[in-house]
PDB file of N, CA and C in Angstrom:
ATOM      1  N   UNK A   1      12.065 -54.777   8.427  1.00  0.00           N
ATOM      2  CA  UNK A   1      11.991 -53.372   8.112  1.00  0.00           C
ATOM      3  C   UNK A   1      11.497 -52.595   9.318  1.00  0.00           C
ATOM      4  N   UNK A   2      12.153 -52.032   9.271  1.00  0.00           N
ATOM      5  CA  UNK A   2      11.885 -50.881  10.198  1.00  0.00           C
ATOM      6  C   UNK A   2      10.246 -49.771   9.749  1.00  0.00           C
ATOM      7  N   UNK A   3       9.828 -49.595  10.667  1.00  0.00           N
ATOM      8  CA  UNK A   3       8.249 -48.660  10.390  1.00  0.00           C
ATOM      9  C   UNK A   3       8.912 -47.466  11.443  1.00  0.00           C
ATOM     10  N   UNK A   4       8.938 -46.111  10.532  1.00  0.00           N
ATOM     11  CA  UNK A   4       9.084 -44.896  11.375  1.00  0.00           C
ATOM     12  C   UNK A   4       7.826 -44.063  11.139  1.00  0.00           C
ATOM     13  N   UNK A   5       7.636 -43.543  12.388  1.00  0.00           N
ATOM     14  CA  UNK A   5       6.387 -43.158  12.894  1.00  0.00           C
ATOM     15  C   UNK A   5       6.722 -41.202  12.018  1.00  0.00           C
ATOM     16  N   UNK A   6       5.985 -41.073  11.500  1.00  0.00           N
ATOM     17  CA  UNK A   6       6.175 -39.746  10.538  1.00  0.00           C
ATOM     18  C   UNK A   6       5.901 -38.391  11.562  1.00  0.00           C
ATOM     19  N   UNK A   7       4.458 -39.108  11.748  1.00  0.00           N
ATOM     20  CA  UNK A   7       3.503 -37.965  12.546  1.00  0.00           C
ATOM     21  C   UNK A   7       4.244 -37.153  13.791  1.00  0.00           C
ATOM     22  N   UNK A   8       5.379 -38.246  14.505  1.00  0.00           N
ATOM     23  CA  UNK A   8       6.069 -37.678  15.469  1.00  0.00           C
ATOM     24  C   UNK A   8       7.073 -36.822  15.168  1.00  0.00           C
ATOM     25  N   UNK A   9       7.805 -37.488  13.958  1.00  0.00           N
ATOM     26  CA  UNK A   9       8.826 -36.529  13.580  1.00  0.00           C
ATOM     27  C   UNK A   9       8.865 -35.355  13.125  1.00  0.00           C
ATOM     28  N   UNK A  10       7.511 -35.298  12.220  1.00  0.00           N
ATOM     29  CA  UNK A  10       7.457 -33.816  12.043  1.00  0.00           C
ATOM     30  C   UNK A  10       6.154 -33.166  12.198  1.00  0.00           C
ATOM     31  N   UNK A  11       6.316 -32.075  13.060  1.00  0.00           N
ATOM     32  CA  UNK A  11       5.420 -31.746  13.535  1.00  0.00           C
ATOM     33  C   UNK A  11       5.609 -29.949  12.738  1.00  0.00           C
ATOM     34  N   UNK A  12       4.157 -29.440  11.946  1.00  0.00           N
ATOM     35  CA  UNK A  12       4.193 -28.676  11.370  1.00  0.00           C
ATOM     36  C   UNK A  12       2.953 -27.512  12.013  1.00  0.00           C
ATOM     37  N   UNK A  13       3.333 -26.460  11.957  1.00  0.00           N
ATOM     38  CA  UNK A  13       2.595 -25.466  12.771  1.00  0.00           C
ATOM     39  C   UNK A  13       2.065 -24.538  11.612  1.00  0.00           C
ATOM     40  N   UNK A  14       0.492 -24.295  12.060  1.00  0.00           N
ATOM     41  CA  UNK A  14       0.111 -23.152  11.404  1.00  0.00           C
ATOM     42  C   UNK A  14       0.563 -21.650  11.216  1.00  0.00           C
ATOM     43  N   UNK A  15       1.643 -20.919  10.546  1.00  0.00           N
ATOM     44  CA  UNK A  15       1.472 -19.776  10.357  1.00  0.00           C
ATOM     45  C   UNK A  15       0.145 -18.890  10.023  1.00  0.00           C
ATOM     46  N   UNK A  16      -0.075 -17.738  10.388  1.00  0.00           N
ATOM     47  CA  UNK A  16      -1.223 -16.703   9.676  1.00  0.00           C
ATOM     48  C   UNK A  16      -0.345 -15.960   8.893  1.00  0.00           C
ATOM     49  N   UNK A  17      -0.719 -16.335   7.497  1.00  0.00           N
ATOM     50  CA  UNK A  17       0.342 -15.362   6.482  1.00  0.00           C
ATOM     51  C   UNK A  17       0.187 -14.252   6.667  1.00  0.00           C
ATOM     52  N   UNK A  18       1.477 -13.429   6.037  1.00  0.00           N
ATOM     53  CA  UNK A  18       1.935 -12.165   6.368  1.00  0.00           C
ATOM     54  C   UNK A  18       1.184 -10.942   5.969  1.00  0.00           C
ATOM     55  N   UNK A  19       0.697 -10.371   5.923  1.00  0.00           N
ATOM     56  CA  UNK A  19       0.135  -9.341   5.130  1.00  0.00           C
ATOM     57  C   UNK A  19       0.422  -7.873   5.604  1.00  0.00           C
ATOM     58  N   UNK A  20       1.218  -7.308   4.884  1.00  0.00           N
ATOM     59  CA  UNK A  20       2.197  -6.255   4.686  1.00  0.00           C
ATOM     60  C   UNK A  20       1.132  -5.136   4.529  1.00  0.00           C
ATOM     61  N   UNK A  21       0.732  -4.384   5.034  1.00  0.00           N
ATOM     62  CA  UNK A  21      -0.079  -2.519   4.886  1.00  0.00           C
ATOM     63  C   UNK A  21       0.639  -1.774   4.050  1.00  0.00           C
ATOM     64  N   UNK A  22       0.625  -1.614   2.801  1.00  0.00           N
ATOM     65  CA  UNK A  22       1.629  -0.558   2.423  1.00  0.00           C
ATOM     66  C   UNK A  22       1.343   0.776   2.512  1.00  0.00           C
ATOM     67  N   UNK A  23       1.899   1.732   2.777  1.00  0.00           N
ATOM     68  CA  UNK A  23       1.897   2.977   3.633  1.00  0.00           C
ATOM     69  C   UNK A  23       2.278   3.823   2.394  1.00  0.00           C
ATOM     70  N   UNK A  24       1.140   4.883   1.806  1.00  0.00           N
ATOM     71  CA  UNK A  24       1.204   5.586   0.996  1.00  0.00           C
ATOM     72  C   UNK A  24       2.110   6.655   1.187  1.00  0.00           C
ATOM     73  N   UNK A  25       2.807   6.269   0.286  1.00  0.00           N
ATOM     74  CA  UNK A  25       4.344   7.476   0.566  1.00  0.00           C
ATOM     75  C   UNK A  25       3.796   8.208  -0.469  1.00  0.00           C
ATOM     76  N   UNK A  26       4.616   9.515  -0.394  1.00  0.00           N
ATOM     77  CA  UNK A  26       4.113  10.563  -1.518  1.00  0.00           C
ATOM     78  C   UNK A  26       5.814  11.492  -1.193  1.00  0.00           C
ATOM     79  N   UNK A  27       6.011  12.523  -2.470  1.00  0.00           N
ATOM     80  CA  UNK A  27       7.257  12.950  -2.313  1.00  0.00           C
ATOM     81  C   UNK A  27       6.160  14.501  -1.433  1.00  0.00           C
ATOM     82  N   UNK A  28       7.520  14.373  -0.511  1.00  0.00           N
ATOM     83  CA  UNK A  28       6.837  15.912  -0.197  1.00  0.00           C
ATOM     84  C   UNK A  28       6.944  17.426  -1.233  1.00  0.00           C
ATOM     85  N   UNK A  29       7.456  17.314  -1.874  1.00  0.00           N
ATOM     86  CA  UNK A  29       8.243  18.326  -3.071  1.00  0.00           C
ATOM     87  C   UNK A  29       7.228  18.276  -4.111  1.00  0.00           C
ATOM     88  N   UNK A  30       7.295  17.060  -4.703  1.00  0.00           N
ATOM     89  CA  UNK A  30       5.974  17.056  -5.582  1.00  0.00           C
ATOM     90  C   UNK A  30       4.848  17.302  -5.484  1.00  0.00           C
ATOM     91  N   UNK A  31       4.551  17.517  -4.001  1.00  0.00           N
ATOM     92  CA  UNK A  31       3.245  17.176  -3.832  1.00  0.00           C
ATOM     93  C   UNK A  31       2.669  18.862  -3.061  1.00  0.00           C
ATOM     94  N   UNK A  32       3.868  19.437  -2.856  1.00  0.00           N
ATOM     95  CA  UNK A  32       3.913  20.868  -2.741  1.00  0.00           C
ATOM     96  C   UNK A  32       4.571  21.820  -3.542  1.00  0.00           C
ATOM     97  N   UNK A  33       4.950  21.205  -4.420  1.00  0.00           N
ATOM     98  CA  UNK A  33       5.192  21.853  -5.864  1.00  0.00           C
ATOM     99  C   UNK A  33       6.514  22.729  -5.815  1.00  0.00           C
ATOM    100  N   UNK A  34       7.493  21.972  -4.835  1.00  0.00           N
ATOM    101  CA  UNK A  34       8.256  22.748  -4.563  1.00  0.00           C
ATOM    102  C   UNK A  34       9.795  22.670  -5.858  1.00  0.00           C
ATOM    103  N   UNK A  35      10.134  23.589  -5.840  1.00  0.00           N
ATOM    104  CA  UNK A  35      11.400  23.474  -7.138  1.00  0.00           C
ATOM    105  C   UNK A  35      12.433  23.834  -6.868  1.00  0.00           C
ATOM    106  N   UNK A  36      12.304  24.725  -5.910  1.00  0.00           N
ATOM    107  CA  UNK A  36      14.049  24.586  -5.671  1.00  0.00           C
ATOM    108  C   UNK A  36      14.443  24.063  -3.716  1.00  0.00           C
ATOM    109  N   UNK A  37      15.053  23.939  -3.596  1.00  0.00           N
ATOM    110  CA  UNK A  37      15.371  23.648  -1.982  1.00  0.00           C
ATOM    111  C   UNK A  37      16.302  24.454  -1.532  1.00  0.00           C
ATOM    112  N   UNK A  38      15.945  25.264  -0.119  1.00  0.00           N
ATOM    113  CA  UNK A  38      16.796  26.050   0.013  1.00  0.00           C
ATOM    114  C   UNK A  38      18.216  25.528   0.840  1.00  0.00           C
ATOM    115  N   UNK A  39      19.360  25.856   0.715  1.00  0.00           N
ATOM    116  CA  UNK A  39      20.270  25.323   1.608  1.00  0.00           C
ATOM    117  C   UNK A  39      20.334  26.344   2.579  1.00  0.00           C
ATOM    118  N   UNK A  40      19.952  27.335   2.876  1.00  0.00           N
ATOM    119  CA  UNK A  40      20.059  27.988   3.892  1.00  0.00           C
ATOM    120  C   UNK A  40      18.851  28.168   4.605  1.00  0.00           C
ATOM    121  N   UNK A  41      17.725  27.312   4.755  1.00  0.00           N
ATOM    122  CA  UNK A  41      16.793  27.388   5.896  1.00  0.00           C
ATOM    123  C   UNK A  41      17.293  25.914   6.083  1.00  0.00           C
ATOM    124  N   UNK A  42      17.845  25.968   7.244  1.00  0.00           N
ATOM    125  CA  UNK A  42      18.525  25.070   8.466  1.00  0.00           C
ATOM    126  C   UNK A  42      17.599  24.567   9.252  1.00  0.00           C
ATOM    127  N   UNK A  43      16.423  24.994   9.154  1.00  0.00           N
ATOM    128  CA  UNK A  43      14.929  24.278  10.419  1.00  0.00           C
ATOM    129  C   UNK A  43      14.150  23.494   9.493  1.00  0.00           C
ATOM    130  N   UNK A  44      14.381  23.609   8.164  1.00  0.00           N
ATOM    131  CA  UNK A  44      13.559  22.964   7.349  1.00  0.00           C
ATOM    132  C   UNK A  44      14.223  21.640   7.271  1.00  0.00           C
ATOM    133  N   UNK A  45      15.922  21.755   6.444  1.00  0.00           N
ATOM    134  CA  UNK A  45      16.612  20.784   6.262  1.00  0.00           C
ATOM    135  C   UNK A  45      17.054  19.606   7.427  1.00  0.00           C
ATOM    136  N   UNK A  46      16.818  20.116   9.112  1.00  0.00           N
ATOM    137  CA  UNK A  46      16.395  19.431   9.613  1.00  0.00           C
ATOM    138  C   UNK A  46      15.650  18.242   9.890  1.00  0.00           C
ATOM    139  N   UNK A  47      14.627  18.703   9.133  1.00  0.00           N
ATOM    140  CA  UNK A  47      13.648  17.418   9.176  1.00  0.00           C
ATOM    141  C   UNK A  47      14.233  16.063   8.200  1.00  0.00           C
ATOM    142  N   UNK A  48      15.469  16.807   7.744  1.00  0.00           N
ATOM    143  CA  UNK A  48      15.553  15.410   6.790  1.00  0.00           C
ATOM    144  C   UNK A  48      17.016  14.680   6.931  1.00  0.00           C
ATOM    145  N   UNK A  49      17.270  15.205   8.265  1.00  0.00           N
ATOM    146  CA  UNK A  49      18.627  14.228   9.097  1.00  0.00           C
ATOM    147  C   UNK A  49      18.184  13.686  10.361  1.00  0.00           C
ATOM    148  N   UNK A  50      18.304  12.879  10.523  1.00  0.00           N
ATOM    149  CA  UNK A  50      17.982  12.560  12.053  1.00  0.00           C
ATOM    150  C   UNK A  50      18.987  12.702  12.983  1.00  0.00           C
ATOM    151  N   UNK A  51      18.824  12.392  14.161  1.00  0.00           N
ATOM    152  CA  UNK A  51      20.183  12.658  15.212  1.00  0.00           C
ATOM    153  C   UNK A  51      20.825  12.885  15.542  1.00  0.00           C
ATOM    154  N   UNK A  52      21.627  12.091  14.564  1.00  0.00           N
ATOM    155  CA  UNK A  52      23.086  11.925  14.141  1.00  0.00           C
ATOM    156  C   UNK A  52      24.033  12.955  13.300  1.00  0.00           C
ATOM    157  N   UNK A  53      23.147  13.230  12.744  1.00  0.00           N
ATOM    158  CA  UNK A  53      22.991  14.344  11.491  1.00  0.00           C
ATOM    159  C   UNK A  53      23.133  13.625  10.089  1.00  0.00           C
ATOM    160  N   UNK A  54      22.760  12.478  10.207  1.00  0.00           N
ATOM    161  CA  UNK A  54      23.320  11.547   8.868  1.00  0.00           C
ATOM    162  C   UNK A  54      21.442  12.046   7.850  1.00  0.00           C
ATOM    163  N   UNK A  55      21.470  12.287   6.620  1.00  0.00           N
ATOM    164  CA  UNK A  55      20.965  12.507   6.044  1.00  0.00           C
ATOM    165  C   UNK A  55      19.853  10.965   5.462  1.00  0.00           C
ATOM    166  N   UNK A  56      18.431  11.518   5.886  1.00  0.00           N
ATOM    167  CA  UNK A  56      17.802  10.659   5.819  1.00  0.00           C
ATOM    168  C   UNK A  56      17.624  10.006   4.523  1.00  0.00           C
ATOM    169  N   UNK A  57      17.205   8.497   4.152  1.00  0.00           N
ATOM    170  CA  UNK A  57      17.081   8.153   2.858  1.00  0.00           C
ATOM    171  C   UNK A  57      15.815   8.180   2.556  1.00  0.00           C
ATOM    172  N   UNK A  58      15.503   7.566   1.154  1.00  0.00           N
ATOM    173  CA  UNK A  58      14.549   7.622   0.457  1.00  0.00           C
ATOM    174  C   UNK A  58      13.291   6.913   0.821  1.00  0.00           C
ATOM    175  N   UNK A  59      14.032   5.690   1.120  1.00  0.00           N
ATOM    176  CA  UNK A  59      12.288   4.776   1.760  1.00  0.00           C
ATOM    177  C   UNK A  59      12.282   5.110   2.748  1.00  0.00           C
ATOM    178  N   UNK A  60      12.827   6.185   3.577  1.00  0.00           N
ATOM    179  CA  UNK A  60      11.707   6.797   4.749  1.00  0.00           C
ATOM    180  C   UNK A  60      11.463   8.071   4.619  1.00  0.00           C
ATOM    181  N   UNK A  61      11.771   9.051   4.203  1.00  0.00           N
ATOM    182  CA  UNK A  61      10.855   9.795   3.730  1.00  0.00           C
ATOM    183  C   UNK A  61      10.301   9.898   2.778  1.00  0.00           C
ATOM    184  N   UNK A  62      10.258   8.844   1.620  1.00  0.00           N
ATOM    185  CA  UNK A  62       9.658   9.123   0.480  1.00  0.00           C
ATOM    186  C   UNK A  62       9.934   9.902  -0.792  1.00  0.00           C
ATOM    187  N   UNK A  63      11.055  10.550  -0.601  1.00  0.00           N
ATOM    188  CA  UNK A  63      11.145  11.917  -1.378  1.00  0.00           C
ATOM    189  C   UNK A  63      11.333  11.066  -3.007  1.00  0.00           C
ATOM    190  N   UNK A  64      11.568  11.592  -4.144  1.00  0.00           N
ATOM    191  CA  UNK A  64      11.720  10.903  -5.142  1.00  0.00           C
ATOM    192  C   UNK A  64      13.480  11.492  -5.092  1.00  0.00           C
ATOM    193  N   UNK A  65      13.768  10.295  -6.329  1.00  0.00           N
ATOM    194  CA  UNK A  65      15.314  10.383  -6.677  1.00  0.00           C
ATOM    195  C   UNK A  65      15.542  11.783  -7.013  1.00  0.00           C
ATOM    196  N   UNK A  66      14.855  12.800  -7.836  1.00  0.00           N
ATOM    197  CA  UNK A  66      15.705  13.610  -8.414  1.00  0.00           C
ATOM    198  C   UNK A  66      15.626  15.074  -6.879  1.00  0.00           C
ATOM    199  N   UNK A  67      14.222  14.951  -6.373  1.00  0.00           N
ATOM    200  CA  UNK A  67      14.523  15.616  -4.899  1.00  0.00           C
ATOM    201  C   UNK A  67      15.253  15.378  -4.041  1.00  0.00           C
ATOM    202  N   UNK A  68      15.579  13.964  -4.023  1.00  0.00           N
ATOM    203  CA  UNK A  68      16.483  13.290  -2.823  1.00  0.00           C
ATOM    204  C   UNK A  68      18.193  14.186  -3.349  1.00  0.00           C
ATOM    205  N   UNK A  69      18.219  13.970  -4.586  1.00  0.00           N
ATOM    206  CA  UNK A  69      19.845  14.463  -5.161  1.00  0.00           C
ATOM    207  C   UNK A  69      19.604  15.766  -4.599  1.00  0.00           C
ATOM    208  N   UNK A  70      18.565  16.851  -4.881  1.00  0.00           N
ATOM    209  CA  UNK A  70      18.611  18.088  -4.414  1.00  0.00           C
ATOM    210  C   UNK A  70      18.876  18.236  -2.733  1.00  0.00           C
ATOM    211  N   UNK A  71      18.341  17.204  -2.509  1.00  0.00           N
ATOM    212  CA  UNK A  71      18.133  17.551  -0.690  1.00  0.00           C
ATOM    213  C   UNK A  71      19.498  17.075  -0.543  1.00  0.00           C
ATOM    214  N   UNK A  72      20.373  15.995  -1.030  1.00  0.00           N
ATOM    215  CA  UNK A  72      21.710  15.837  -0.544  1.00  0.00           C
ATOM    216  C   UNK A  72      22.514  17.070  -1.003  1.00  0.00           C
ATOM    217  N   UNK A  73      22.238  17.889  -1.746  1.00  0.00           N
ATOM    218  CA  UNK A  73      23.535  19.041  -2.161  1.00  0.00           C
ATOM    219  C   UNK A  73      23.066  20.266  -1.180  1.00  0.00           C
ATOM    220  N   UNK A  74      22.099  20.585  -0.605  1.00  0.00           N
ATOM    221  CA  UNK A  74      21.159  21.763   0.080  1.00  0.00           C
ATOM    222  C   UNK A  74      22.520  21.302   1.452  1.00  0.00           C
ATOM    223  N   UNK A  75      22.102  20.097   1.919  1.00  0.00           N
ATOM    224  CA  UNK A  75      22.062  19.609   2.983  1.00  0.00           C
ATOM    225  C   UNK A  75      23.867  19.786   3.232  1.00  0.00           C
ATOM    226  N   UNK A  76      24.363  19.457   2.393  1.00  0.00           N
ATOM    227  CA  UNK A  76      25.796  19.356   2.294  1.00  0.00           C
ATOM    228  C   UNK A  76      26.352  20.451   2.133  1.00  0.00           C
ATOM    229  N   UNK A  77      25.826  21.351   1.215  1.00  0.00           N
ATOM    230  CA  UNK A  77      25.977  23.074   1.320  1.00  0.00           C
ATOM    231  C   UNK A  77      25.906  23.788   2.303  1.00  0.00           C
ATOM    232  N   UNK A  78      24.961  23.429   3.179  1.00  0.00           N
ATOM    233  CA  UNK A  78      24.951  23.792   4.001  1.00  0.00           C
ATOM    234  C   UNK A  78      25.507  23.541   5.780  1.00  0.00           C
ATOM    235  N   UNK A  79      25.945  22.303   5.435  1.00  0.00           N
ATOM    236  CA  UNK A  79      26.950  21.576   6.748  1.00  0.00           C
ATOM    237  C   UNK A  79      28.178  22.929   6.123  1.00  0.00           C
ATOM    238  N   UNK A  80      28.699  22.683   4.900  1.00  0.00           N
ATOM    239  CA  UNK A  80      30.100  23.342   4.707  1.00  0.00           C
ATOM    240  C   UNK A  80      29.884  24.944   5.127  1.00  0.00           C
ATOM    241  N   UNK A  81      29.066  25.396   4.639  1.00  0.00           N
ATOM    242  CA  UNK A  81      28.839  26.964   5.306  1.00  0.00           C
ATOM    243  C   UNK A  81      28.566  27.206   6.827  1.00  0.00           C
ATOM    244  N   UNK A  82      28.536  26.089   7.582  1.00  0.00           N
ATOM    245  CA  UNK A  82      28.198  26.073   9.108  1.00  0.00           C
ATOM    246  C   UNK A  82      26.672  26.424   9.523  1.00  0.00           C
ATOM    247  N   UNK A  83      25.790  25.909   8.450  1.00  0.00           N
ATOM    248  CA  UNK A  83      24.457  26.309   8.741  1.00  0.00           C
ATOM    249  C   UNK A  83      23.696  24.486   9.184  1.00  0.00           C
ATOM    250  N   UNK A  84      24.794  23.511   8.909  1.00  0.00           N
ATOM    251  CA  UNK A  84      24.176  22.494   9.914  1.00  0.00           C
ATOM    252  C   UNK A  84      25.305  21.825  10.892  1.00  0.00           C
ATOM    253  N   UNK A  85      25.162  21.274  11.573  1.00  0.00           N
ATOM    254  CA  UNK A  85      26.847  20.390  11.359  1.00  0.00           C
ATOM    255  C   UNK A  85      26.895  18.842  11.036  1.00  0.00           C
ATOM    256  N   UNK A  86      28.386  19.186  10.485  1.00  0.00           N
ATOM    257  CA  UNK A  86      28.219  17.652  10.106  1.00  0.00           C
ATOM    258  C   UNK A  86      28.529  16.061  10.676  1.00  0.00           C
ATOM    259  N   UNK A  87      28.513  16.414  12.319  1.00  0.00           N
ATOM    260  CA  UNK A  87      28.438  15.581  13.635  1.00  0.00           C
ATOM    261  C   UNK A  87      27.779  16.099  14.793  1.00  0.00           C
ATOM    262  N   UNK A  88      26.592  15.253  15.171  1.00  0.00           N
ATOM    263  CA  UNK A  88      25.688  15.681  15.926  1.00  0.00           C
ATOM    264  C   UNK A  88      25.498  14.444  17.287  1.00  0.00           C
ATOM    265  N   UNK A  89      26.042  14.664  18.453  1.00  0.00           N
ATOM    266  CA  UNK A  89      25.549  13.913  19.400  1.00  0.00           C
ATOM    267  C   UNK A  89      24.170  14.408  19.723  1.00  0.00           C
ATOM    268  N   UNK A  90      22.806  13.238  19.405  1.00  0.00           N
ATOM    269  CA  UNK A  90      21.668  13.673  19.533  1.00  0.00           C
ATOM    270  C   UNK A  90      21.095  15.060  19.163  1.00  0.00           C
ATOM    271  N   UNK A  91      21.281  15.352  18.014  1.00  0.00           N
ATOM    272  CA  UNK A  91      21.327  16.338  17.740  1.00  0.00           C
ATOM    273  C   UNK A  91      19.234  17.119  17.826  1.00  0.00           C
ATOM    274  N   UNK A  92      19.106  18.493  18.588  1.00  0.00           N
ATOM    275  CA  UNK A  92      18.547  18.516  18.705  1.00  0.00           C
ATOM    276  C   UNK A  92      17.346  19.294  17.876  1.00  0.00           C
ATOM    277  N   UNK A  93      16.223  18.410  17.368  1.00  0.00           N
ATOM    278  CA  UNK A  93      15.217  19.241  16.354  1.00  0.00           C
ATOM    279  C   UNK A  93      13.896  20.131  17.356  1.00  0.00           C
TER     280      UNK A  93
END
């Protein structure tokens, strides 16, 4: 019989488990009591496209579902009226 040496073959390394910070999101809308969103302030709706002009999502800004639906129709209302556009090389905030 063969004797295989274990200790060589596998050799197992300490990880330091992961521990994740979770980062208190809050909706900004809720939390400023806001109710309607305007589609025509264009410096505001800004803040919630980046670059590209692609419309930011939910787990990074936080917003909740039924604000997020509002901020996509503001946002889109307002590309079609020419108050954003809706292709932005680096677009600038």
């Amino acid at each position: 019989m063969a004797e295989i040496n274990t200790s060589t073959s596998e050799i197992r390394y300490l990880n330091p488990p992961v521990i994740e910070v979770e980062k208190n999101r809050y909706c900004r809308f809720s939390k400023g009591r806001i109710k309607f969103i305007d589609y025509k302030d264009g410096k505001y709706l800004l803040k919630l496209v980046n670059e590209q002009g692609k419309i930011l999502p939910r787990r990074l800004t936080g917003t909740a579902t039924k604000h997020q639906k509002r901020v996509a129709q503001a946002i889109k209302k307002a590309r079609h009226l020419a108050l954003l556009p809706y292709l932005a090389d680096m677009l600038n905030k």
